[in-house]
PDB file of N, CA and C in Angstrom:
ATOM      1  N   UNK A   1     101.035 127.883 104.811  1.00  0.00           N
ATOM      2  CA  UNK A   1     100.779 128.919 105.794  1.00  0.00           C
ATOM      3  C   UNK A   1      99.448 129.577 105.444  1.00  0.00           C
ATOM      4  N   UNK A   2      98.943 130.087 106.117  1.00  0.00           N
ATOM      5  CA  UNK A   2      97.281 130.580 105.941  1.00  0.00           C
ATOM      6  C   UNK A   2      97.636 132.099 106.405  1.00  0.00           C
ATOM      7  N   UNK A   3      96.425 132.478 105.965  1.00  0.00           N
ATOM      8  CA  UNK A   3      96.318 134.081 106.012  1.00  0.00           C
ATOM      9  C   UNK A   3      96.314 135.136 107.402  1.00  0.00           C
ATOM     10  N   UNK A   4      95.752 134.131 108.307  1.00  0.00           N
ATOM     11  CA  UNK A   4      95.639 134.762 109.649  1.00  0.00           C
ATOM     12  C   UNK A   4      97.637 134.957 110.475  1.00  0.00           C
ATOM     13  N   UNK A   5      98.191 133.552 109.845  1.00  0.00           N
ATOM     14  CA  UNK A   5      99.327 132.872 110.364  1.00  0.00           C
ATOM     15  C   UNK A   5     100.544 134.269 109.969  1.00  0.00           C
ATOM     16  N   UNK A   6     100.561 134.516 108.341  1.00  0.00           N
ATOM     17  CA  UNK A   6     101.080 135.014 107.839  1.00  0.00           C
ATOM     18  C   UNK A   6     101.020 136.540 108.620  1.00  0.00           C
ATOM     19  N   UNK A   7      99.840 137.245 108.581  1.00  0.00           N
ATOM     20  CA  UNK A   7      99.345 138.291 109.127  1.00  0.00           C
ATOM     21  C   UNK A   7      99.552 138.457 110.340  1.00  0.00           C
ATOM     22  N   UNK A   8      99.567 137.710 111.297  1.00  0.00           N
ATOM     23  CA  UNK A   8     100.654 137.763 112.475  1.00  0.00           C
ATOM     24  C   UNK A   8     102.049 137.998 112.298  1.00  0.00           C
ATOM     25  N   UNK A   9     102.665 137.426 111.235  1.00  0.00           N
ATOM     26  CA  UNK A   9     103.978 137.013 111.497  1.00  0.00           C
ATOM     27  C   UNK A   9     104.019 138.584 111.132  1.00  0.00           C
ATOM     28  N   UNK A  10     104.068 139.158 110.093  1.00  0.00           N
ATOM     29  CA  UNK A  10     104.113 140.384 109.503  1.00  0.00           C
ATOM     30  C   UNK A  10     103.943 141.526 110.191  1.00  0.00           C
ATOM     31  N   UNK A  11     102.305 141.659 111.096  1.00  0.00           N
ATOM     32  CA  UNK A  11     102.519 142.491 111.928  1.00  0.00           C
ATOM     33  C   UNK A  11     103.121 142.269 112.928  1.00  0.00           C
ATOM     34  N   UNK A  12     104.086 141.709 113.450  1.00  0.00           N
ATOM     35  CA  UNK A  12     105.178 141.192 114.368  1.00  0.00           C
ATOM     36  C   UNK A  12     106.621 141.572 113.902  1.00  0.00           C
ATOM     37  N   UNK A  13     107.107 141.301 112.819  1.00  0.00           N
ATOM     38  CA  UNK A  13     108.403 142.038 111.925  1.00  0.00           C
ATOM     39  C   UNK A  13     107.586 143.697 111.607  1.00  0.00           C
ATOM     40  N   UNK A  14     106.682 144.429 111.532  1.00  0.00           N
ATOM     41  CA  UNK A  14     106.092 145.575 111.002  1.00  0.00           C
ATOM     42  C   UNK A  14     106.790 146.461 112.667  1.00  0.00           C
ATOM     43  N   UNK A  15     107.136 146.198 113.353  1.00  0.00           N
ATOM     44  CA  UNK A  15     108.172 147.138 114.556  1.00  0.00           C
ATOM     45  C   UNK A  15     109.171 147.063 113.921  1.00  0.00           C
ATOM     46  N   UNK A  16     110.359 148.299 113.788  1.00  0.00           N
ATOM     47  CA  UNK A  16     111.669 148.149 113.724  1.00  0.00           C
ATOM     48  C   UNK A  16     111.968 147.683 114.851  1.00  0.00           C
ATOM     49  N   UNK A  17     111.853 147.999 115.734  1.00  0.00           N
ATOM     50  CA  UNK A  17     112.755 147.226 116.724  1.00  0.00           C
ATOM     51  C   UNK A  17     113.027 145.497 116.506  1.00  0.00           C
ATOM     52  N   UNK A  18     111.958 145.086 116.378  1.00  0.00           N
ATOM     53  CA  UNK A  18     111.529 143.679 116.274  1.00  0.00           C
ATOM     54  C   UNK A  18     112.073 143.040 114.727  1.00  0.00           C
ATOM     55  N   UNK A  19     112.240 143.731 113.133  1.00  0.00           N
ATOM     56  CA  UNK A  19     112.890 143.494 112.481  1.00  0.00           C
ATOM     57  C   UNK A  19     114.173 143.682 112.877  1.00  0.00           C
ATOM     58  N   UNK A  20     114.817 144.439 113.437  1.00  0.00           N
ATOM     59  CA  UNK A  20     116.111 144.394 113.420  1.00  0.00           C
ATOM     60  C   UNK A  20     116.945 143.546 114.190  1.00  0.00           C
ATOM     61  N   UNK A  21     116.162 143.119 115.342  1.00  0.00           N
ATOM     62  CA  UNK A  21     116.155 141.869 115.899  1.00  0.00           C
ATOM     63  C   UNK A  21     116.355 140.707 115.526  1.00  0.00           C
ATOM     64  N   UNK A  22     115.221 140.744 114.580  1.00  0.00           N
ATOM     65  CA  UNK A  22     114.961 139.311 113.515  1.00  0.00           C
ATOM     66  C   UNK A  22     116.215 139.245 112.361  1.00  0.00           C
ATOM     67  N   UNK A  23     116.440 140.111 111.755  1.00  0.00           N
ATOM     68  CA  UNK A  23     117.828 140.696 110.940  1.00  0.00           C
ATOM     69  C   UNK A  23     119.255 140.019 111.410  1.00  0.00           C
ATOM     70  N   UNK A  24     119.245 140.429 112.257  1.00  0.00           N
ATOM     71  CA  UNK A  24     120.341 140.201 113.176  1.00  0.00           C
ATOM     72  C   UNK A  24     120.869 138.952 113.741  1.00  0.00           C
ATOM     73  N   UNK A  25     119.271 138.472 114.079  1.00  0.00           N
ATOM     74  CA  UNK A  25     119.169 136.758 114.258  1.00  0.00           C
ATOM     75  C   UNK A  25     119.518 135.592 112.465  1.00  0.00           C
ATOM     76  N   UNK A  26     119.139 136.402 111.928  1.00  0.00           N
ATOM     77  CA  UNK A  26     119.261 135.601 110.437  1.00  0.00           C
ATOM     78  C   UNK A  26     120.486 135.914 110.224  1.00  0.00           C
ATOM     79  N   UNK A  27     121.376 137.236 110.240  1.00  0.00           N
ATOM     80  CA  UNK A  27     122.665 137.167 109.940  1.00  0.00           C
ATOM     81  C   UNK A  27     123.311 136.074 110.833  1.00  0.00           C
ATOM     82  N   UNK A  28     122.852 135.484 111.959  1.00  0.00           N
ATOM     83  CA  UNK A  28     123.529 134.992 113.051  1.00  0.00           C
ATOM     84  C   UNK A  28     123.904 133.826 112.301  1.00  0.00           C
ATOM     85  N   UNK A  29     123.003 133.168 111.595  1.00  0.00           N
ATOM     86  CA  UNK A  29     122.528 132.074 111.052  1.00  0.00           C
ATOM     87  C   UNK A  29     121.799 130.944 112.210  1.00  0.00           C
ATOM     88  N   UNK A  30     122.212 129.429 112.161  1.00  0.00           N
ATOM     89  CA  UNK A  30     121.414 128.636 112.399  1.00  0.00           C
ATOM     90  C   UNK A  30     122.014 128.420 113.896  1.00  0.00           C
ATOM     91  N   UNK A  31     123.010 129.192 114.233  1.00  0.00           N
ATOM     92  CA  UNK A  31     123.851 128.921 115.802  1.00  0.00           C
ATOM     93  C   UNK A  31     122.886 130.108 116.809  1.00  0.00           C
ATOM     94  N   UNK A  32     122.244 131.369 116.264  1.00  0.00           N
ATOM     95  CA  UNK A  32     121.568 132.313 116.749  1.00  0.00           C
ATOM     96  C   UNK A  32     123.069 132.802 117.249  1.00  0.00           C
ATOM     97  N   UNK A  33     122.400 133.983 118.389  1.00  0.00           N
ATOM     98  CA  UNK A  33     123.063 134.645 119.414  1.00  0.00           C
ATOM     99  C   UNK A  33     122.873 134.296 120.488  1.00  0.00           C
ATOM    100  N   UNK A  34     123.127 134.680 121.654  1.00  0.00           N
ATOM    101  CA  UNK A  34     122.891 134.423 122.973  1.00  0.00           C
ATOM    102  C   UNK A  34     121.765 136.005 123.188  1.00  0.00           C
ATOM    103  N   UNK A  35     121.409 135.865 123.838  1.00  0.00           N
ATOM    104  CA  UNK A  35     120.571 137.401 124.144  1.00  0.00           C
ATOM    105  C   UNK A  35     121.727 138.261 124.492  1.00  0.00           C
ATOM    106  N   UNK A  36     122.159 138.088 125.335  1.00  0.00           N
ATOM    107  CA  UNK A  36     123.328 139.336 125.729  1.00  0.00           C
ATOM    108  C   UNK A  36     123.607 140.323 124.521  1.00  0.00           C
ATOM    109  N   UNK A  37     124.344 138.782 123.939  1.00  0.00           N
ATOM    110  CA  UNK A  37     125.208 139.336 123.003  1.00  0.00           C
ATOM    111  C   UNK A  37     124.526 140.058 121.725  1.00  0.00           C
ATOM    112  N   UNK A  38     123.231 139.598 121.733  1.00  0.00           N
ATOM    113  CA  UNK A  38     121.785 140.611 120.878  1.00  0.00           C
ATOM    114  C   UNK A  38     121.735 141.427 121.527  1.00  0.00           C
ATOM    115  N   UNK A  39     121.844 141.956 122.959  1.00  0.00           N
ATOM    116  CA  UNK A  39     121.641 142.888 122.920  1.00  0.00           C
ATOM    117  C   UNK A  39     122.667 144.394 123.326  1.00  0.00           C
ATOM    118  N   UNK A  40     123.665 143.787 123.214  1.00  0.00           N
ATOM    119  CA  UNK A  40     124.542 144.169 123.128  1.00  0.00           C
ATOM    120  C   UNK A  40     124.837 144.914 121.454  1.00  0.00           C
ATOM    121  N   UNK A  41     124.712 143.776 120.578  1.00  0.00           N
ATOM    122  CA  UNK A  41     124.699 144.670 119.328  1.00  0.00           C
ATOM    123  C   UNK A  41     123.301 145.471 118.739  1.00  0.00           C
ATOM    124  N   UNK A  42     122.417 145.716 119.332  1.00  0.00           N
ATOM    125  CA  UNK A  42     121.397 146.325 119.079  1.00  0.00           C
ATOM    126  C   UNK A  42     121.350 147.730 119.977  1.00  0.00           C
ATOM    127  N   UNK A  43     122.001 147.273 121.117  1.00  0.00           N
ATOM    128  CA  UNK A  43     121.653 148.713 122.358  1.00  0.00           C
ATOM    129  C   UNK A  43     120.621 148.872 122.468  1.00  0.00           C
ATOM    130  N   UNK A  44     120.208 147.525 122.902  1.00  0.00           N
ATOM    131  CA  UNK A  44     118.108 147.540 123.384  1.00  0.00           C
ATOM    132  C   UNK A  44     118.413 147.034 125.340  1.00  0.00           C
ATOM    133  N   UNK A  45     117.921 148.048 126.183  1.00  0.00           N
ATOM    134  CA  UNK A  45     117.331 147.465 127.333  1.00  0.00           C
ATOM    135  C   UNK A  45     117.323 146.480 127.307  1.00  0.00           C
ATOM    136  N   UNK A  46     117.742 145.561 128.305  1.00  0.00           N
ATOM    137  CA  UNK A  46     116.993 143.787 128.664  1.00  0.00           C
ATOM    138  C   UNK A  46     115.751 144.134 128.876  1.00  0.00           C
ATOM    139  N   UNK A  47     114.575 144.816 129.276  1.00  0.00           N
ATOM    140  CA  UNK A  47     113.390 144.705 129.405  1.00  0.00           C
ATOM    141  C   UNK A  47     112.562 144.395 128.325  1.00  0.00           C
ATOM    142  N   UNK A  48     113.462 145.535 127.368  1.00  0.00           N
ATOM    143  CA  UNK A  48     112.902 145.933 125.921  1.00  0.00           C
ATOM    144  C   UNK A  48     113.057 145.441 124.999  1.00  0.00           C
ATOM    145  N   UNK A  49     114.308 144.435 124.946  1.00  0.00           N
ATOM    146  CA  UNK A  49     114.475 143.294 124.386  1.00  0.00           C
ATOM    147  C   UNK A  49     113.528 141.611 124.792  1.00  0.00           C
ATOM    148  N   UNK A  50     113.708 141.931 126.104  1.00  0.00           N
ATOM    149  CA  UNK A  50     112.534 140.660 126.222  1.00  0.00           C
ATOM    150  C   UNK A  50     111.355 140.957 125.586  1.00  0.00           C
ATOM    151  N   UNK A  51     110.473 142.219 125.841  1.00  0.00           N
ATOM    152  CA  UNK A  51     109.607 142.192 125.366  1.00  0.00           C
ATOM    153  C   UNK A  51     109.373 141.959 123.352  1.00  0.00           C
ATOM    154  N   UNK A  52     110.237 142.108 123.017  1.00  0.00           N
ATOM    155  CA  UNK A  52     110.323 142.409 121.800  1.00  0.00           C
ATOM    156  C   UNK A  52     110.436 140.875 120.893  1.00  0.00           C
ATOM    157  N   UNK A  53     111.707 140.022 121.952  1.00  0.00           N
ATOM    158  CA  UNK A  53     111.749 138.404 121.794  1.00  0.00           C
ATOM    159  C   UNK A  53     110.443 137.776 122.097  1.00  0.00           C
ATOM    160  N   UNK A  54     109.748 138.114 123.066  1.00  0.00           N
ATOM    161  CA  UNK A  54     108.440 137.371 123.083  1.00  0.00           C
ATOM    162  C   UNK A  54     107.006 137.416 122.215  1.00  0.00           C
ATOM    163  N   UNK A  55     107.199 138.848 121.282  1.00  0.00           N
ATOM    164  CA  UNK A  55     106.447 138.847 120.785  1.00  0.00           C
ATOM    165  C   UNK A  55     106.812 138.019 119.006  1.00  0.00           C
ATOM    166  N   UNK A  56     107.844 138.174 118.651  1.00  0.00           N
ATOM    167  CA  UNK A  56     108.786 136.967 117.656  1.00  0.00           C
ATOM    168  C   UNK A  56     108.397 135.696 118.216  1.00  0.00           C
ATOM    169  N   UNK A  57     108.909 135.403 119.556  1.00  0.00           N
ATOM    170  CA  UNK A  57     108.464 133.964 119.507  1.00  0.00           C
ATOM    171  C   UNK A  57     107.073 133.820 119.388  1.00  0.00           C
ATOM    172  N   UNK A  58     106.132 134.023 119.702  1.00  0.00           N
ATOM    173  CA  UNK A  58     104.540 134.189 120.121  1.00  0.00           C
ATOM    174  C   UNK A  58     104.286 134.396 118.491  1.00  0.00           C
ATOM    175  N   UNK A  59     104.860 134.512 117.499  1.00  0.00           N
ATOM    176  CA  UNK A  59     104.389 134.540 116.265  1.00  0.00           C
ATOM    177  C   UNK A  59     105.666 133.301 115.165  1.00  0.00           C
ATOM    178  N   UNK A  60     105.866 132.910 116.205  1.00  0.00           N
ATOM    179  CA  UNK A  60     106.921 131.317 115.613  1.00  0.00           C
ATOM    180  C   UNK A  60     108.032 131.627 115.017  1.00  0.00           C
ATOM    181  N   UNK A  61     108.567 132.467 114.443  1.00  0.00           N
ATOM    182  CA  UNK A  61     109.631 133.696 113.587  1.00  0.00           C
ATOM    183  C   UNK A  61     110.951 133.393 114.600  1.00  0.00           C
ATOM    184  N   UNK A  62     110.841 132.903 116.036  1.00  0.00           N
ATOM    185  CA  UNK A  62     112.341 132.365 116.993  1.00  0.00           C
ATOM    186  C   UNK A  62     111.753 131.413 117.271  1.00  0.00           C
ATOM    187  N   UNK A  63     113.058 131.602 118.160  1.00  0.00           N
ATOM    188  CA  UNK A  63     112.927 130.184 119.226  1.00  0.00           C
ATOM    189  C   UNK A  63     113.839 130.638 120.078  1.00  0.00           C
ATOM    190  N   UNK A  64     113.770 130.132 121.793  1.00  0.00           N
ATOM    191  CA  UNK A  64     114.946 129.981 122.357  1.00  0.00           C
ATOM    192  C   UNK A  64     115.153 128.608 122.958  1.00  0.00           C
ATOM    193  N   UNK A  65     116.593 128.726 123.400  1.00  0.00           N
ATOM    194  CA  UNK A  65     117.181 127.703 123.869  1.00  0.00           C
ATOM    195  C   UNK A  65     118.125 127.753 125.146  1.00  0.00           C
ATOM    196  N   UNK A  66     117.620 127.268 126.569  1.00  0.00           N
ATOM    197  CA  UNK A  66     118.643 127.181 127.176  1.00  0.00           C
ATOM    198  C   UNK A  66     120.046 126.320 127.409  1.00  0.00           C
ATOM    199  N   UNK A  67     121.273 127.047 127.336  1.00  0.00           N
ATOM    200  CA  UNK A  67     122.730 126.231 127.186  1.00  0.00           C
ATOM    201  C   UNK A  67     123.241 126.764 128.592  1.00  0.00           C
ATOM    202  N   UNK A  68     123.565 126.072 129.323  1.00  0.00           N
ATOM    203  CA  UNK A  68     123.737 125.821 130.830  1.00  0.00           C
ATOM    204  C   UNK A  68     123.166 127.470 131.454  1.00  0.00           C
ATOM    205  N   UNK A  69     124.123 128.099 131.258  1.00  0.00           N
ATOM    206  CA  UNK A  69     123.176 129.492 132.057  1.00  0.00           C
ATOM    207  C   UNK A  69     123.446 130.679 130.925  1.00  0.00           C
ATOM    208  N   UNK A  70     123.443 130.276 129.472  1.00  0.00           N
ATOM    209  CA  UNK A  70     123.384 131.185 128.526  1.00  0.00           C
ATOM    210  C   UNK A  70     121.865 131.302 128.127  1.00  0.00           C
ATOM    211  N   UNK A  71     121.156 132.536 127.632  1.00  0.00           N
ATOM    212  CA  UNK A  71     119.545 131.870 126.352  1.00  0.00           C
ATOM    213  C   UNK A  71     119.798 132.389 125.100  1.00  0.00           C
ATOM    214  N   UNK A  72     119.772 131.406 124.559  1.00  0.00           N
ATOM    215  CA  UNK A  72     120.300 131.383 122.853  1.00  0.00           C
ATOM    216  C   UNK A  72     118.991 131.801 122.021  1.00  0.00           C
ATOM    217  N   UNK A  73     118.792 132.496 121.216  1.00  0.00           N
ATOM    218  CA  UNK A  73     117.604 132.764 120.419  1.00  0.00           C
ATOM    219  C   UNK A  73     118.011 132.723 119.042  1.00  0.00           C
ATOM    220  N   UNK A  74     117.061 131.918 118.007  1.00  0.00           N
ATOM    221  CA  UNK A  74     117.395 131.417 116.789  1.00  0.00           C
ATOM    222  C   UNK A  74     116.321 132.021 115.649  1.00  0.00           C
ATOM    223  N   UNK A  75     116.569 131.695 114.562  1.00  0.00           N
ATOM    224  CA  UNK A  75     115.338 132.343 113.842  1.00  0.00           C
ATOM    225  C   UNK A  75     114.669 130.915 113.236  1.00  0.00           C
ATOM    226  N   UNK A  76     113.564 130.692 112.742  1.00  0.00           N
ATOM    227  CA  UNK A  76     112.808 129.738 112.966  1.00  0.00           C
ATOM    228  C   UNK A  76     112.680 129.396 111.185  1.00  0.00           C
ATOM    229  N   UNK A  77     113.764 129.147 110.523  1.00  0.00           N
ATOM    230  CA  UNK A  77     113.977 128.811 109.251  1.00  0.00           C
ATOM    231  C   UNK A  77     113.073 128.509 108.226  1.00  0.00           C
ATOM    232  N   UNK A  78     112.398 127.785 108.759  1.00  0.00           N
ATOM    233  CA  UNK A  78     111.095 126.820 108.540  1.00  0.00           C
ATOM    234  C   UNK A  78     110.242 128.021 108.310  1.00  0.00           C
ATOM    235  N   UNK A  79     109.989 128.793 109.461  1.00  0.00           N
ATOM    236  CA  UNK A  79     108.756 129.732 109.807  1.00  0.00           C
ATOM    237  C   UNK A  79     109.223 130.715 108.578  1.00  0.00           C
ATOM    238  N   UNK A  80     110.458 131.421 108.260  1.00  0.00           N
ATOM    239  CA  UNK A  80     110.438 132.127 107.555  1.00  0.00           C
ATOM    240  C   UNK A  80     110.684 131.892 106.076  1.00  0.00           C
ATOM    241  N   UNK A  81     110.832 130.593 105.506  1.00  0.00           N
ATOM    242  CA  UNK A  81     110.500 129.968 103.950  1.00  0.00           C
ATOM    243  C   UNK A  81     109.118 130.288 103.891  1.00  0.00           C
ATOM    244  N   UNK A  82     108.486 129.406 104.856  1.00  0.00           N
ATOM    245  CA  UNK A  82     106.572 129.211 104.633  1.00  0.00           C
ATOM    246  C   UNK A  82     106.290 130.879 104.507  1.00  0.00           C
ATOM    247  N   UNK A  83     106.608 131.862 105.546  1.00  0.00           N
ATOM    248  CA  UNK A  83     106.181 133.224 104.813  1.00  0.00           C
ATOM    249  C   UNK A  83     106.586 133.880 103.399  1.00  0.00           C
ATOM    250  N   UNK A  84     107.550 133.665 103.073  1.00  0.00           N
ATOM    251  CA  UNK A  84     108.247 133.748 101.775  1.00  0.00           C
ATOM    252  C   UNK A  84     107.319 133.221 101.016  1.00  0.00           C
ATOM    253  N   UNK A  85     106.949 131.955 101.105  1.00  0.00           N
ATOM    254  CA  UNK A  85     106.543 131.093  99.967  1.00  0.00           C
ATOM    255  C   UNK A  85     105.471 131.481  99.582  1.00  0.00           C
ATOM    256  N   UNK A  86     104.427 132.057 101.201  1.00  0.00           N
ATOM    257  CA  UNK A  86     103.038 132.691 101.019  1.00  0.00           C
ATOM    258  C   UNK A  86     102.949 133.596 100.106  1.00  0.00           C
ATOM    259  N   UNK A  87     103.971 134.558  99.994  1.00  0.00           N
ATOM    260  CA  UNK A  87     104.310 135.834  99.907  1.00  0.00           C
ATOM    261  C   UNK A  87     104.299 135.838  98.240  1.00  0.00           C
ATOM    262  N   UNK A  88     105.131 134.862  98.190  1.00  0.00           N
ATOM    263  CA  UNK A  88     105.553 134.586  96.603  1.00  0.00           C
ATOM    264  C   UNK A  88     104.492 133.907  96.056  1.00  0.00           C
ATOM    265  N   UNK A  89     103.765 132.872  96.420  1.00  0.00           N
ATOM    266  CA  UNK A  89     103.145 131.688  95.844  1.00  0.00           C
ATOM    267  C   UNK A  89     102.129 132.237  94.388  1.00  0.00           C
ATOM    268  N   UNK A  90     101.538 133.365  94.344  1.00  0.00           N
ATOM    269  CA  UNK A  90     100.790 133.635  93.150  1.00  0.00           C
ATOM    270  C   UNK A  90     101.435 134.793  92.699  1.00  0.00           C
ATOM    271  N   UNK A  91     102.373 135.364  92.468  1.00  0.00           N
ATOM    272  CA  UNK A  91     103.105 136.217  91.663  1.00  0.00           C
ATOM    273  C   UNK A  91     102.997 135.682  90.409  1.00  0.00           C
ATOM    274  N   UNK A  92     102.691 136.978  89.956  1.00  0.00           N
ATOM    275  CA  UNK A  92     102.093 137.291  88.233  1.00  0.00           C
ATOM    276  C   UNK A  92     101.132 136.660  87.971  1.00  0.00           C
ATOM    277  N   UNK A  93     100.380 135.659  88.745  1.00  0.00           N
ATOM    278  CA  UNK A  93      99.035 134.774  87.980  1.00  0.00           C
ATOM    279  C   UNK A  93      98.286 135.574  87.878  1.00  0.00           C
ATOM    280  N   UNK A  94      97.955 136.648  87.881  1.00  0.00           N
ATOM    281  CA  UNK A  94      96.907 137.327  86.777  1.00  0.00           C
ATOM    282  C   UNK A  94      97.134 138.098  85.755  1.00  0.00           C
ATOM    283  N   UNK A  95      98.510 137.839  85.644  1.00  0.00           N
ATOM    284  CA  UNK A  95      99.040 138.554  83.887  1.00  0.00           C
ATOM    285  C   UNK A  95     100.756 138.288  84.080  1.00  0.00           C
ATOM    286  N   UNK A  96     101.139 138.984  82.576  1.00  0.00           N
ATOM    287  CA  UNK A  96     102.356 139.133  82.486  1.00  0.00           C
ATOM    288  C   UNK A  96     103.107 139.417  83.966  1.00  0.00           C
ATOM    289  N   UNK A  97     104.744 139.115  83.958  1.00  0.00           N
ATOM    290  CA  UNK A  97     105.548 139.991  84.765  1.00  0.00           C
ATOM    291  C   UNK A  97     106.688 139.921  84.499  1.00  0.00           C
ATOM    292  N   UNK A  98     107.638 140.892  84.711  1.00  0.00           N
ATOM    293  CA  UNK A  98     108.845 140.438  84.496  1.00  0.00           C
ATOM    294  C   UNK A  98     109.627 139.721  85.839  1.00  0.00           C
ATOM    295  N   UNK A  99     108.928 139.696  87.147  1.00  0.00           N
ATOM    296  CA  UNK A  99     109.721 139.383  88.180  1.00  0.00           C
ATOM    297  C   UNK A  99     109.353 137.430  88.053  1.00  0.00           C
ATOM    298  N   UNK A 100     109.875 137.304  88.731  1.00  0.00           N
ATOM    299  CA  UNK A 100     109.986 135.472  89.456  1.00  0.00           C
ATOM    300  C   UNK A 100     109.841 135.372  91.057  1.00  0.00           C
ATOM    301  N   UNK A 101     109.673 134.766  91.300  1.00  0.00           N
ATOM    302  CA  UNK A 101     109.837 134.518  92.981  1.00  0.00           C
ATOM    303  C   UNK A 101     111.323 134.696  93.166  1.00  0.00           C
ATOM    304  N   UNK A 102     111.991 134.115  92.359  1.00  0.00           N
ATOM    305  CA  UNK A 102     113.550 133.700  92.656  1.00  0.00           C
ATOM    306  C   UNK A 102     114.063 135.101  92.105  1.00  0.00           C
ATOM    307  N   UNK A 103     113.504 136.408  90.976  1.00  0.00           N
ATOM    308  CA  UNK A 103     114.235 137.265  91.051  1.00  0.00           C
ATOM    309  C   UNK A 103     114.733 138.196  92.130  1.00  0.00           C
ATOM    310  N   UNK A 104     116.135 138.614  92.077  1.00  0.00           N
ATOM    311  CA  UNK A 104     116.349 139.533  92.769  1.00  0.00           C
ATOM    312  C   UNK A 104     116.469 141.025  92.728  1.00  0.00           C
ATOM    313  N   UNK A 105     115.973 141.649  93.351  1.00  0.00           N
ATOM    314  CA  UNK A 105     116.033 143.484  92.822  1.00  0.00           C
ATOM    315  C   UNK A 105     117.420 143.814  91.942  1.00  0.00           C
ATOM    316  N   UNK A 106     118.219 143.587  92.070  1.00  0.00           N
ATOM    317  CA  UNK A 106     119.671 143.851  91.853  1.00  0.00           C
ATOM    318  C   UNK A 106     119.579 143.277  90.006  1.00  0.00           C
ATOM    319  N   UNK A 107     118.852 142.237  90.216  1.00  0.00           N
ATOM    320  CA  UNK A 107     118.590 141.608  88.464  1.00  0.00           C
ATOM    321  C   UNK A 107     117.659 142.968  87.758  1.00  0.00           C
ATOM    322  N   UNK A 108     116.677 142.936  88.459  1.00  0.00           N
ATOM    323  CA  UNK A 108     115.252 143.855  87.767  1.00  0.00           C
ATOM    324  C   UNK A 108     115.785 145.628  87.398  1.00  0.00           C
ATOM    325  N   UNK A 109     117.035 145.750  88.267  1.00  0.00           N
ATOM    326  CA  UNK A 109     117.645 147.124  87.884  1.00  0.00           C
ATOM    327  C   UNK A 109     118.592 147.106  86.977  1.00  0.00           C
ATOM    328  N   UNK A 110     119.011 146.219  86.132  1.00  0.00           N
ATOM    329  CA  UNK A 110     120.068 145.922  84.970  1.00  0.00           C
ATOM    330  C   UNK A 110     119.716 146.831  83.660  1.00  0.00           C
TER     331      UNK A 110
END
């Protein structure tokens, strides 16, 4: 992933609305939600929810899918390792650390 790629994706999750969205879609796992039913558990407008899905997709972070007259929206698995990985990829190379890519906060507070 490159710097411009990343920097989209980020200022795109940098709305709450739009993380909690994305949140919500990852708890879903790899089946997504249907929109409704997103927005139903969010209590976002259909306007305000479209707008909010298009700017996720428009930065690769979803996807949708039409299933006969449902639209399914997914989170883009792929898209969100490669930001991770960006994210992580030079941790500590310029000195000591105690973290890892793979640590988790819950370890580092022991």
């Amino acid at each position: 992933m490159d710097l411009n790629t990343a920097a989209n994706a980020l200022r795109e999750l940098g709305h709450p609305t739009r993380l909690s969205i994305y949140r919500e879609l990852v708890k879903a796992g790899h089946d997504g939600l249907p929109v409704g039913e997103l927005q139903k558990r969010l209590g976002i407008p259909a306007s305000t929810l479209s707008h909010h899905l298009s700017a996720l997709m428009s930065a690769g972070l979803i996807n949708q899918e039409r299933q006969s007259r449902t639209l399914f929206c997914r989170p883009c698995y792929a898209q969100l390792e490669q930001l991770m990985a960006f994210l992580t990829e030079e941790c500590c190379a310029g000195g000591s650390c105690r973290l890892s890519p793979a640590t988790t906060h819950e370890e580092t507070s022991l």
